[in-house]
PDB file of N, CA and C in Angstrom:
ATOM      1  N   UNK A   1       2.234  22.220 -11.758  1.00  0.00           N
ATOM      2  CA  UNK A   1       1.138  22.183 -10.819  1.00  0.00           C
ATOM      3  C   UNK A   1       1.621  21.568  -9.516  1.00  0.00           C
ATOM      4  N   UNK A   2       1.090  21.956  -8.291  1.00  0.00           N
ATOM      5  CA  UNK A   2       1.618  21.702  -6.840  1.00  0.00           C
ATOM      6  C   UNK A   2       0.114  20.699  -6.440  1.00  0.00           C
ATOM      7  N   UNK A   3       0.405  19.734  -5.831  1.00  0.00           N
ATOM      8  CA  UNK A   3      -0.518  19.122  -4.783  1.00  0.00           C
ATOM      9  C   UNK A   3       0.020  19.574  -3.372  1.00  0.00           C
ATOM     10  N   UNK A   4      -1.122  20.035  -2.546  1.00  0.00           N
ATOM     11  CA  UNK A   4      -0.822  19.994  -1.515  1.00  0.00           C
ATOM     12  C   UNK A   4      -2.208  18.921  -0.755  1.00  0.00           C
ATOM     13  N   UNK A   5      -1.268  17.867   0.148  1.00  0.00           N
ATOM     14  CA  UNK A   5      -2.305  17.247   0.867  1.00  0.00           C
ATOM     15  C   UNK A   5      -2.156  17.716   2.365  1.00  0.00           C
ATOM     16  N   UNK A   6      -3.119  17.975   3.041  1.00  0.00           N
ATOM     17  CA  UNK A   6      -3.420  18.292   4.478  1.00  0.00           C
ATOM     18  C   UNK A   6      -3.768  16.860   5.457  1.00  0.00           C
ATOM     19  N   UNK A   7      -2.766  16.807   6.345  1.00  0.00           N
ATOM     20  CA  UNK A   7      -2.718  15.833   6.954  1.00  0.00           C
ATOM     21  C   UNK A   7      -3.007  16.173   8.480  1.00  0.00           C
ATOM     22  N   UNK A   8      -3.275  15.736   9.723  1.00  0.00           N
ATOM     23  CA  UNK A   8      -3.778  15.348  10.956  1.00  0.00           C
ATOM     24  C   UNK A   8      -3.124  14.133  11.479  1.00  0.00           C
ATOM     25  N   UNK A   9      -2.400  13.937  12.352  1.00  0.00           N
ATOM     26  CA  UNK A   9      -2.009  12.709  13.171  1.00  0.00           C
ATOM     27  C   UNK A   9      -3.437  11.898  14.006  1.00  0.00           C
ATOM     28  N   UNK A  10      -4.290  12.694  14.234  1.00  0.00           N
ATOM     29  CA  UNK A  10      -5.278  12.323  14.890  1.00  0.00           C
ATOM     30  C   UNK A  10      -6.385  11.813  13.715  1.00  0.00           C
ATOM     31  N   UNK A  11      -6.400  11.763  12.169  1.00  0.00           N
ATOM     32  CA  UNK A  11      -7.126  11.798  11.423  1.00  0.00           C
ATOM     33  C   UNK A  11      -7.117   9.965  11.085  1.00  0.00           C
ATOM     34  N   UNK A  12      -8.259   9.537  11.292  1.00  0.00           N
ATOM     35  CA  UNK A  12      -8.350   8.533  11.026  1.00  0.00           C
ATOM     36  C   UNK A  12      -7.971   7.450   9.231  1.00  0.00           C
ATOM     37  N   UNK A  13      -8.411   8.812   8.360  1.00  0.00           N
ATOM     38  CA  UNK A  13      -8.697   8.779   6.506  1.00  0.00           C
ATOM     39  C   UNK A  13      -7.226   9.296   6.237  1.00  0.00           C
ATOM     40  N   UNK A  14      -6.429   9.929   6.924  1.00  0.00           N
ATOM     41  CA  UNK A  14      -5.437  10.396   6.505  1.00  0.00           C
ATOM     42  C   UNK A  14      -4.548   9.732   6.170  1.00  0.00           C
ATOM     43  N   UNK A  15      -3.985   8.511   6.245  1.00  0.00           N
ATOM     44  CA  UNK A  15      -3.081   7.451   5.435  1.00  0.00           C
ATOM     45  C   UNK A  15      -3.290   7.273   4.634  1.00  0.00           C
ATOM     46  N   UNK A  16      -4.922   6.468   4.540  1.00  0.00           N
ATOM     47  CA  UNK A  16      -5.239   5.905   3.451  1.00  0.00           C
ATOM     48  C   UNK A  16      -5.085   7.060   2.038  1.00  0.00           C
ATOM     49  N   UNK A  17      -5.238   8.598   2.332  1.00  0.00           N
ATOM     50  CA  UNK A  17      -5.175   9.394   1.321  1.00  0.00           C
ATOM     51  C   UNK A  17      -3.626   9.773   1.115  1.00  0.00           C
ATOM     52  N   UNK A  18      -2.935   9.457   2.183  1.00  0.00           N
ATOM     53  CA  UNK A  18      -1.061   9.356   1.907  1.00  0.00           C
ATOM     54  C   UNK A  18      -0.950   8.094   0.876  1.00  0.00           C
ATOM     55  N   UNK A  19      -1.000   7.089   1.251  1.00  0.00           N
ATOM     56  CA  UNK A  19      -1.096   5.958   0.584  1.00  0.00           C
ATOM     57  C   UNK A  19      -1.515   6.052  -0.698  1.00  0.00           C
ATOM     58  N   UNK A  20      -2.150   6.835  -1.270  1.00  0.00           N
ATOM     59  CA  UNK A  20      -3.217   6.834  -2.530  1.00  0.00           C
ATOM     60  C   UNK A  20      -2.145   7.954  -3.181  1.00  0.00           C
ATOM     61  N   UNK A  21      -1.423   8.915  -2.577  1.00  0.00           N
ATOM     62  CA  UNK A  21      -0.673  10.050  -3.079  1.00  0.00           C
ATOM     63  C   UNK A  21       0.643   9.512  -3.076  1.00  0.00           C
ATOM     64  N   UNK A  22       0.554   8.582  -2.608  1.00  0.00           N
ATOM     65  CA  UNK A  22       2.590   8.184  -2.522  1.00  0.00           C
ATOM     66  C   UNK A  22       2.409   7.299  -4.005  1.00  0.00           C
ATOM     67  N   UNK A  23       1.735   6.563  -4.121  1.00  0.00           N
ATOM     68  CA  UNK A  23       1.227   5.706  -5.495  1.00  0.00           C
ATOM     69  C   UNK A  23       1.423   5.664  -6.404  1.00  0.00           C
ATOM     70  N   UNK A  24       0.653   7.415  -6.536  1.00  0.00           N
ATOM     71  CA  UNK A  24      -0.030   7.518  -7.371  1.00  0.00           C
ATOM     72  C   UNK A  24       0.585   8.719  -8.319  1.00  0.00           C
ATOM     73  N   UNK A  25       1.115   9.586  -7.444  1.00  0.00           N
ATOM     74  CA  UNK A  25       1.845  10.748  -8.174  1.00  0.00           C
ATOM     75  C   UNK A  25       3.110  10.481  -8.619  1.00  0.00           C
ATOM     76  N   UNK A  26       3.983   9.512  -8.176  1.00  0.00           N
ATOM     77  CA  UNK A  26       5.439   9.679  -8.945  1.00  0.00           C
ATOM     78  C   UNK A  26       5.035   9.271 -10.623  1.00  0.00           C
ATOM     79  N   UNK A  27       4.039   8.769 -11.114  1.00  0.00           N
ATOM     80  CA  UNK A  27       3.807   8.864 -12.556  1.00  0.00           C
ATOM     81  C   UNK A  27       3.841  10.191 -13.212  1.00  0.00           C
ATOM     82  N   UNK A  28       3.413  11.280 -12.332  1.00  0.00           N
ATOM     83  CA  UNK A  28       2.976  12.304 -12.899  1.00  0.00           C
ATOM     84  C   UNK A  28       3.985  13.897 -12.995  1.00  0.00           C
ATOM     85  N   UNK A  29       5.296  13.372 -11.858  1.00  0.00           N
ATOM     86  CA  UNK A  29       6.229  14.151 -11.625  1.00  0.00           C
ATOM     87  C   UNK A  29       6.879  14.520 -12.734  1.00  0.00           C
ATOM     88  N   UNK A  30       7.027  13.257 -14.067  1.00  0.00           N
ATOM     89  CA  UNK A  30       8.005  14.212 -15.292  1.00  0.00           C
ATOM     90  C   UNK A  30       6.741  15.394 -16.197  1.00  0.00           C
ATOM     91  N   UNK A  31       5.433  15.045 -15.323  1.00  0.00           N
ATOM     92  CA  UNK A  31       4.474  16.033 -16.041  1.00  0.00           C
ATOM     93  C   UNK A  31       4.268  17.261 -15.696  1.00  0.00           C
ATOM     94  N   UNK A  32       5.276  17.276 -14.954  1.00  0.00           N
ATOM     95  CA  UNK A  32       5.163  18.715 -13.478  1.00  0.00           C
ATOM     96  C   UNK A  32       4.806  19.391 -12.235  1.00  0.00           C
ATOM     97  N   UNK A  33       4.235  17.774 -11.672  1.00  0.00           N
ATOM     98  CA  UNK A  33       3.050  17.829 -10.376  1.00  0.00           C
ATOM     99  C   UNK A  33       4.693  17.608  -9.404  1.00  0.00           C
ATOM    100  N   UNK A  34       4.106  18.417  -8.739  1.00  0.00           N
ATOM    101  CA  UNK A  34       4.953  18.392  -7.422  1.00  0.00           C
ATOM    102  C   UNK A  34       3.967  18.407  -6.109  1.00  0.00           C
ATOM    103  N   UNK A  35       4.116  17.387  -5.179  1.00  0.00           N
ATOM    104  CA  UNK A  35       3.679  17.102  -4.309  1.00  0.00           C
ATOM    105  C   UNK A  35       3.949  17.074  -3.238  1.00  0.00           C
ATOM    106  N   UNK A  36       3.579  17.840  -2.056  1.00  0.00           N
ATOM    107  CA  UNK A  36       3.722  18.035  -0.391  1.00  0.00           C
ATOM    108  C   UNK A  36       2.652  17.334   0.291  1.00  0.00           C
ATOM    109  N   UNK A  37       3.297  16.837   1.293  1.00  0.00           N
ATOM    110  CA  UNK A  37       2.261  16.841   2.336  1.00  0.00           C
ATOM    111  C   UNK A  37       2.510  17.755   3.755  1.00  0.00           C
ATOM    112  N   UNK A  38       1.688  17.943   4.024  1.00  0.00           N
ATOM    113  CA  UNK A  38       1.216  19.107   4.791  1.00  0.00           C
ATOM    114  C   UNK A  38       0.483  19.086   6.274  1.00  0.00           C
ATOM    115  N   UNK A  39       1.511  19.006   6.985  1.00  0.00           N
ATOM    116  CA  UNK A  39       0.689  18.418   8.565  1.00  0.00           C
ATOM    117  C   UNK A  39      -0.170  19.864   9.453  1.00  0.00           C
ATOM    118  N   UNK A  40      -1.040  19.657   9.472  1.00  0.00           N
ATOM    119  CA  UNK A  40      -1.680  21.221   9.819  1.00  0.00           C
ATOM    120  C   UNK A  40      -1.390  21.362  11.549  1.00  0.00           C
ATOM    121  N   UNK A  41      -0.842  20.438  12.323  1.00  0.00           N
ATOM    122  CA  UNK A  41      -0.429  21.176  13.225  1.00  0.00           C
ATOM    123  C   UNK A  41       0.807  22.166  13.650  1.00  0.00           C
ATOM    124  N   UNK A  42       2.103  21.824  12.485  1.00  0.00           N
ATOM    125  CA  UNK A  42       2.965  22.565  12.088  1.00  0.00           C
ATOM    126  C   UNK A  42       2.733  24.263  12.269  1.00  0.00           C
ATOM    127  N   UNK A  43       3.525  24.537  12.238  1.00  0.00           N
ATOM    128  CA  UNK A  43       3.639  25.998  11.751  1.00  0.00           C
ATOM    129  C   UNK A  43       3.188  26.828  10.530  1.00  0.00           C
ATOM    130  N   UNK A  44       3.997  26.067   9.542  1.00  0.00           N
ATOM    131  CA  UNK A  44       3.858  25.860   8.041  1.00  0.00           C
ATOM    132  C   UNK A  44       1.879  25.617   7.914  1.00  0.00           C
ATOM    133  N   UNK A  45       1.830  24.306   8.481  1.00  0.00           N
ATOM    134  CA  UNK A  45       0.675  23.383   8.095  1.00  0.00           C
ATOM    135  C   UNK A  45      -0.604  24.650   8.634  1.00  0.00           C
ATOM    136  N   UNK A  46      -0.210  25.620  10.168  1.00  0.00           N
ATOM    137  CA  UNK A  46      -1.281  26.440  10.446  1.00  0.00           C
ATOM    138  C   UNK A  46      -1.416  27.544   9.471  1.00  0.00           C
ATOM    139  N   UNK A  47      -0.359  28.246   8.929  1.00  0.00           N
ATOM    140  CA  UNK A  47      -0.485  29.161   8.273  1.00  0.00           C
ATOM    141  C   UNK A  47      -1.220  28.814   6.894  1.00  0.00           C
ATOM    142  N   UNK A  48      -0.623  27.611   6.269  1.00  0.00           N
ATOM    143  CA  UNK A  48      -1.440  27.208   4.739  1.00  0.00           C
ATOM    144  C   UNK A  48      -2.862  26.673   4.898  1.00  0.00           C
ATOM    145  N   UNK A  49      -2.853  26.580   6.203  1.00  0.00           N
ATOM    146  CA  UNK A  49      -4.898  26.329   6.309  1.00  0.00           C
ATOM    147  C   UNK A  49      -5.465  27.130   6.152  1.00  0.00           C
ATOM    148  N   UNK A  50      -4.801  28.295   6.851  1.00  0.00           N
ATOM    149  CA  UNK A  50      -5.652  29.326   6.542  1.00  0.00           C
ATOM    150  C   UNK A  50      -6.093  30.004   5.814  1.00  0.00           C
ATOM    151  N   UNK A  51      -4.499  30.325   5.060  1.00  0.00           N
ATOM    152  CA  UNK A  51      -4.978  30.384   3.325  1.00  0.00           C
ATOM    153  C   UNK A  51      -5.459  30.013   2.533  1.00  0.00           C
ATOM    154  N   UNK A  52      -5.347  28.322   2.965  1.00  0.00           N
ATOM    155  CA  UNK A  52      -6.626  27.544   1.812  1.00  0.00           C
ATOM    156  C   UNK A  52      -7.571  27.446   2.609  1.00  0.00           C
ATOM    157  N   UNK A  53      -7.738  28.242   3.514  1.00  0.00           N
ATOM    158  CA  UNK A  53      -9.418  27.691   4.382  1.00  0.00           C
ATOM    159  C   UNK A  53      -9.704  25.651   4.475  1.00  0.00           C
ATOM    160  N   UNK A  54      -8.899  25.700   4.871  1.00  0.00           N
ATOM    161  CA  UNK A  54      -9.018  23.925   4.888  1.00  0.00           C
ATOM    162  C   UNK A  54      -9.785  23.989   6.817  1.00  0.00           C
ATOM    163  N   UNK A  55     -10.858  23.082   6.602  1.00  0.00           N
ATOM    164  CA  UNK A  55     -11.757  23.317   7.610  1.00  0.00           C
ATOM    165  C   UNK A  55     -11.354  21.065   7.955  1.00  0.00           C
ATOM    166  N   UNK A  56     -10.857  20.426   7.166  1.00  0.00           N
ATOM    167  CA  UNK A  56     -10.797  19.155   8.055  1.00  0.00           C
ATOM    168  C   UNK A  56     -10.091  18.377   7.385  1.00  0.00           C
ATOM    169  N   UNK A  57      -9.299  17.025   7.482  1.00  0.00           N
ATOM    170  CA  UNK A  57      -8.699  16.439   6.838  1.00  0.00           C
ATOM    171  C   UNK A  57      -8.928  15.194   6.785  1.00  0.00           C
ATOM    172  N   UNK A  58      -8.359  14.157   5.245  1.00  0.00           N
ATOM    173  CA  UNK A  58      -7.433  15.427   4.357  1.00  0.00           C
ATOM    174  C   UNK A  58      -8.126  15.909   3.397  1.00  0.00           C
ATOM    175  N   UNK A  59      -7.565  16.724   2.847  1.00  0.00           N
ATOM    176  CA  UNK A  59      -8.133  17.367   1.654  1.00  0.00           C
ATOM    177  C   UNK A  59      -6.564  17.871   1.020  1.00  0.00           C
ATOM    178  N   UNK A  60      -6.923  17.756  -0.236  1.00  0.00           N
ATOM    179  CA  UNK A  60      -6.144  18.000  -1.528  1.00  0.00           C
ATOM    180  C   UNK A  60      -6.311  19.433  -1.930  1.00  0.00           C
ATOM    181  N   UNK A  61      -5.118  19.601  -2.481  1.00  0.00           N
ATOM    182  CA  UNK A  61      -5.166  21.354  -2.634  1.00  0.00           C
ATOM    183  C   UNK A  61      -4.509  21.586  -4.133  1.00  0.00           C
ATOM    184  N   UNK A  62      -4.930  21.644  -4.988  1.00  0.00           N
ATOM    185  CA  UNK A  62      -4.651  21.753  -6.059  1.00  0.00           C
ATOM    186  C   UNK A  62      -4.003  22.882  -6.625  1.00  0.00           C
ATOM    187  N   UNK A  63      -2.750  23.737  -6.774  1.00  0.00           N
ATOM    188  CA  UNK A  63      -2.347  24.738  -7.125  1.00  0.00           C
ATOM    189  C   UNK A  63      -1.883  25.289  -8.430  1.00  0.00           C
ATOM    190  N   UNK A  64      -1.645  26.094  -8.715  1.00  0.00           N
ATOM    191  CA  UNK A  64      -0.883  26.101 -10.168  1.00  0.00           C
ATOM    192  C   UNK A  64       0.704  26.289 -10.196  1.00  0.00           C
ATOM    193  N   UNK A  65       1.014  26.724 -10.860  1.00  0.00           N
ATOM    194  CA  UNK A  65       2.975  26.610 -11.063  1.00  0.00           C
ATOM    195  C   UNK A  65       2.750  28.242 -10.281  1.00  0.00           C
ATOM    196  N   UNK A  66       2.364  28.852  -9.902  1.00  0.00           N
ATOM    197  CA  UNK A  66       2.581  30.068  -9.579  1.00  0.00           C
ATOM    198  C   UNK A  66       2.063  30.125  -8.388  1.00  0.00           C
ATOM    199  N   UNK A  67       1.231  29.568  -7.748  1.00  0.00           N
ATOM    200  CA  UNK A  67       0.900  28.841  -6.593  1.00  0.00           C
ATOM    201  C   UNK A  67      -0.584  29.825  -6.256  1.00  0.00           C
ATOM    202  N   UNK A  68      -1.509  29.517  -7.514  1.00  0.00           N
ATOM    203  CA  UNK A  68      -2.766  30.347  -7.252  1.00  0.00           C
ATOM    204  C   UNK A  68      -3.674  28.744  -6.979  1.00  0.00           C
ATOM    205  N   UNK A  69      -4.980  29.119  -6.482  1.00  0.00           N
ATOM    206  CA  UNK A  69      -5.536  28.235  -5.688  1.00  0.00           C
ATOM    207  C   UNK A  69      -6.391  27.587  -7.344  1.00  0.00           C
ATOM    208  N   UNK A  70      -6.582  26.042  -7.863  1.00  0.00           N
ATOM    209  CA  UNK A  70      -7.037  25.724  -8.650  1.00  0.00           C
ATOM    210  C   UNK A  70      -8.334  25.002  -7.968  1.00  0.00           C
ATOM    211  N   UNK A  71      -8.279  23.752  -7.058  1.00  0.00           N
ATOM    212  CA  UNK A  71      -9.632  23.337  -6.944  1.00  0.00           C
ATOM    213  C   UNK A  71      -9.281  22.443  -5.491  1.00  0.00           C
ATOM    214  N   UNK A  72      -9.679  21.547  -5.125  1.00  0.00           N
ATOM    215  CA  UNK A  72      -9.677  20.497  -3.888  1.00  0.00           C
ATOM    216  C   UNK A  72     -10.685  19.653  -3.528  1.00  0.00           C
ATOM    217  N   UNK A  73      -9.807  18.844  -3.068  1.00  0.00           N
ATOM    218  CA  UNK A  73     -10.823  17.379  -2.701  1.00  0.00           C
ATOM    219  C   UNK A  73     -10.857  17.350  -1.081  1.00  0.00           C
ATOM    220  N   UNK A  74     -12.122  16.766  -0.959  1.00  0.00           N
ATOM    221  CA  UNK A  74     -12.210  17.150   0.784  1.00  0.00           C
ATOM    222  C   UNK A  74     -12.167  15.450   1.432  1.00  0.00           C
ATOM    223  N   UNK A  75     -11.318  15.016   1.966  1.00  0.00           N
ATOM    224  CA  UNK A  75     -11.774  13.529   2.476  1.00  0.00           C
ATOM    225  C   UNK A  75     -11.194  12.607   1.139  1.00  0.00           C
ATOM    226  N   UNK A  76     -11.036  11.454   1.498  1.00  0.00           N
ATOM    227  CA  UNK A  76     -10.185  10.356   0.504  1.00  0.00           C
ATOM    228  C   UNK A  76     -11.134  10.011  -0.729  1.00  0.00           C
ATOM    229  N   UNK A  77     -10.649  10.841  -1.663  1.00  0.00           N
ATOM    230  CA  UNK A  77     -11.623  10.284  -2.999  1.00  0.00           C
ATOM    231  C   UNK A  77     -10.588   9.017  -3.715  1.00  0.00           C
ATOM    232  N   UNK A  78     -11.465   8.508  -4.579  1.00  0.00           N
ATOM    233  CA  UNK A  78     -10.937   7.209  -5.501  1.00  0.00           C
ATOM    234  C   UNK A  78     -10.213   7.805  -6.494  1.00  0.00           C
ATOM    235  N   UNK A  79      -9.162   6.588  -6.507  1.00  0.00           N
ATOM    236  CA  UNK A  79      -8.192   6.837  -7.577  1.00  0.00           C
ATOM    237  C   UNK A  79      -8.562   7.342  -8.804  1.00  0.00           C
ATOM    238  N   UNK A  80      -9.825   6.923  -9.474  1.00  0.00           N
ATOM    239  CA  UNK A  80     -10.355   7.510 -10.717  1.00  0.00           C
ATOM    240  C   UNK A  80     -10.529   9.316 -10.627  1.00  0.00           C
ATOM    241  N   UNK A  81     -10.932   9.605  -9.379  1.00  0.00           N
ATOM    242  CA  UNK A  81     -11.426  10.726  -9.637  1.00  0.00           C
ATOM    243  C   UNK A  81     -10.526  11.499  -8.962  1.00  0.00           C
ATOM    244  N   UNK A  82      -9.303  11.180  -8.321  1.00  0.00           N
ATOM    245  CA  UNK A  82      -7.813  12.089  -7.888  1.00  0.00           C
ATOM    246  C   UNK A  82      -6.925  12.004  -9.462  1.00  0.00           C
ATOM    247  N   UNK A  83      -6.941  10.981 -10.058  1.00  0.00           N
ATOM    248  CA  UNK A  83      -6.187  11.053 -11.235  1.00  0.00           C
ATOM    249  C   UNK A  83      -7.193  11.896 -12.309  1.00  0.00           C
ATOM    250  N   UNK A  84      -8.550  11.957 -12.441  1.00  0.00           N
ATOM    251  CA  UNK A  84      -8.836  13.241 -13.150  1.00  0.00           C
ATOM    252  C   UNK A  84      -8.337  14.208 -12.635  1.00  0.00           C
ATOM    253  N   UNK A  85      -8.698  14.960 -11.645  1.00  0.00           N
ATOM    254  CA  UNK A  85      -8.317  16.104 -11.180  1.00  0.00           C
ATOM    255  C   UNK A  85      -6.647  16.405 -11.465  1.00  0.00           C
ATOM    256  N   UNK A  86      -6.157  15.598 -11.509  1.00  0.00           N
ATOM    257  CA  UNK A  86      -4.604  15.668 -11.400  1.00  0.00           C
ATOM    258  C   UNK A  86      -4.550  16.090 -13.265  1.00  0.00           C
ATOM    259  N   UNK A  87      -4.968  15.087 -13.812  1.00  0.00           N
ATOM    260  CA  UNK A  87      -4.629  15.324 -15.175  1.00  0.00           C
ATOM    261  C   UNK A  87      -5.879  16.473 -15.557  1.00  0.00           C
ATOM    262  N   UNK A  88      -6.954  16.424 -15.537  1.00  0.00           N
ATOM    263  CA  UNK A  88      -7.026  18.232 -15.800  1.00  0.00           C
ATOM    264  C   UNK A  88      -6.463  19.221 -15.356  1.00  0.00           C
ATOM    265  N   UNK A  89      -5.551  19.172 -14.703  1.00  0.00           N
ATOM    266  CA  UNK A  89      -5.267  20.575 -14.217  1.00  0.00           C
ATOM    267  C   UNK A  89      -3.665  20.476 -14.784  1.00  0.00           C
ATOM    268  N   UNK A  90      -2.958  19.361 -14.818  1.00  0.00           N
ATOM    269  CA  UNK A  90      -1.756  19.329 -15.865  1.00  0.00           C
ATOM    270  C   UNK A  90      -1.773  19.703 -17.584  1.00  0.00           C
ATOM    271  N   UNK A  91      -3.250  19.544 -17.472  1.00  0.00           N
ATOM    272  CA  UNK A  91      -3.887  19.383 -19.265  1.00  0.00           C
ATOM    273  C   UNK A  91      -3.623  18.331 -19.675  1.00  0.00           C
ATOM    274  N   UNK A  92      -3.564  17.281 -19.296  1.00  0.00           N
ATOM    275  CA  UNK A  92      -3.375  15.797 -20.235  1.00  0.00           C
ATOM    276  C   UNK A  92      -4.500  15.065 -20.902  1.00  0.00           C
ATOM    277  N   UNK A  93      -4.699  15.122 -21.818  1.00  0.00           N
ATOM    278  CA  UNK A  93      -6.021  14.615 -22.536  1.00  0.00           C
ATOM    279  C   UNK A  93      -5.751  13.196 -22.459  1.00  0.00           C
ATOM    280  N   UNK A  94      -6.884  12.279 -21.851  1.00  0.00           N
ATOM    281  CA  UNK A  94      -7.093  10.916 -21.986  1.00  0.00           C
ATOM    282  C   UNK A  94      -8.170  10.331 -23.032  1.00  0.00           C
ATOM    283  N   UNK A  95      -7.211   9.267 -23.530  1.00  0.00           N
ATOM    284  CA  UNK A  95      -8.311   8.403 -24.473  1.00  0.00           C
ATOM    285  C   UNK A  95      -9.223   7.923 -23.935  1.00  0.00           C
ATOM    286  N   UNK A  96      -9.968   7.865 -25.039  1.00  0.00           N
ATOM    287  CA  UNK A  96     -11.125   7.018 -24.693  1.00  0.00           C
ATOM    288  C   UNK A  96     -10.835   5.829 -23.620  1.00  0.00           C
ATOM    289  N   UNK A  97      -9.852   4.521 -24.542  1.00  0.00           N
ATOM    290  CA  UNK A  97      -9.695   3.587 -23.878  1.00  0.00           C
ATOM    291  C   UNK A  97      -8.930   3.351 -22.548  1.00  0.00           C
ATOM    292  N   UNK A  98      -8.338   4.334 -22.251  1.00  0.00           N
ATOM    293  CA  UNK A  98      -7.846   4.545 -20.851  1.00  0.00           C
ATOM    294  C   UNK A  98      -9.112   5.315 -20.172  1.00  0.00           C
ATOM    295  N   UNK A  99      -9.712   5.714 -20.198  1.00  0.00           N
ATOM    296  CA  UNK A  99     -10.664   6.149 -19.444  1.00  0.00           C
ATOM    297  C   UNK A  99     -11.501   4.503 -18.663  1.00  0.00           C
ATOM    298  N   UNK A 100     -11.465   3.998 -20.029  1.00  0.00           N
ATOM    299  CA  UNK A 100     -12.368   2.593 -19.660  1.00  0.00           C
ATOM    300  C   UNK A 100     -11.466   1.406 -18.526  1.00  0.00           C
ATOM    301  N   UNK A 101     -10.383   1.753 -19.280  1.00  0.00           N
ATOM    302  CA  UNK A 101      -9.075   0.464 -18.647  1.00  0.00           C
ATOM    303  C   UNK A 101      -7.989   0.939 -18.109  1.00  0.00           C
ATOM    304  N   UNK A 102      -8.176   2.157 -17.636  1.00  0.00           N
ATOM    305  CA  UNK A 102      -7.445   2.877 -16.837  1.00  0.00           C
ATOM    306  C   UNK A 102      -6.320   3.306 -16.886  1.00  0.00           C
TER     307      UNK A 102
END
């Protein structure tokens, strides 16, 4: 699975959601998440907006190993609910007690 995060130099939320992705994903790399970030004034960054229709940043782009579009987060969500998204879409089933204690 690919993360793509969409970034803005002018974006005020946009660190704090770098910050939360630099963190947070090297746990998840021997699980197969590979992670970009993605500056949308680029070249690169104009063309993949368009394809993901990304209308503001950041937002998270959730892909599959084949690089079809799975789901996205719009604006800096909490660690609880970027690490679901991350682990449903890897398939990692969480216990109970990690759900509670993280």
């Amino acid at each position: 699975m690919k993360v793509l995060l969409f970034v803005s130099s002018h974006c005020p939320h946009c660190p704090k959601a770098e910050k939360l992705a630099k963190t947070m994903f090297p746990s998840y790399y021997d699980k197969g998440l590979v992670f970009k970030k993605v500056r949308v004034k680029t070249g690169e960054g104009k063309e993949f907006s368009i394809k993901f229709n990304v209308m503001g940043t950041p937002t998270f782009i959730f892909l599959d190993d084949d690089g079809n579009y799975l789901d996205r987060i719009v604006g800096v969500p909490s660690e609880g609910r970027l690490k679901g998204e991350v682990e449903k879409h890897l398939g990692i089933k969480r216990s109970f007690f990690s759900k509670i204690f993280g």
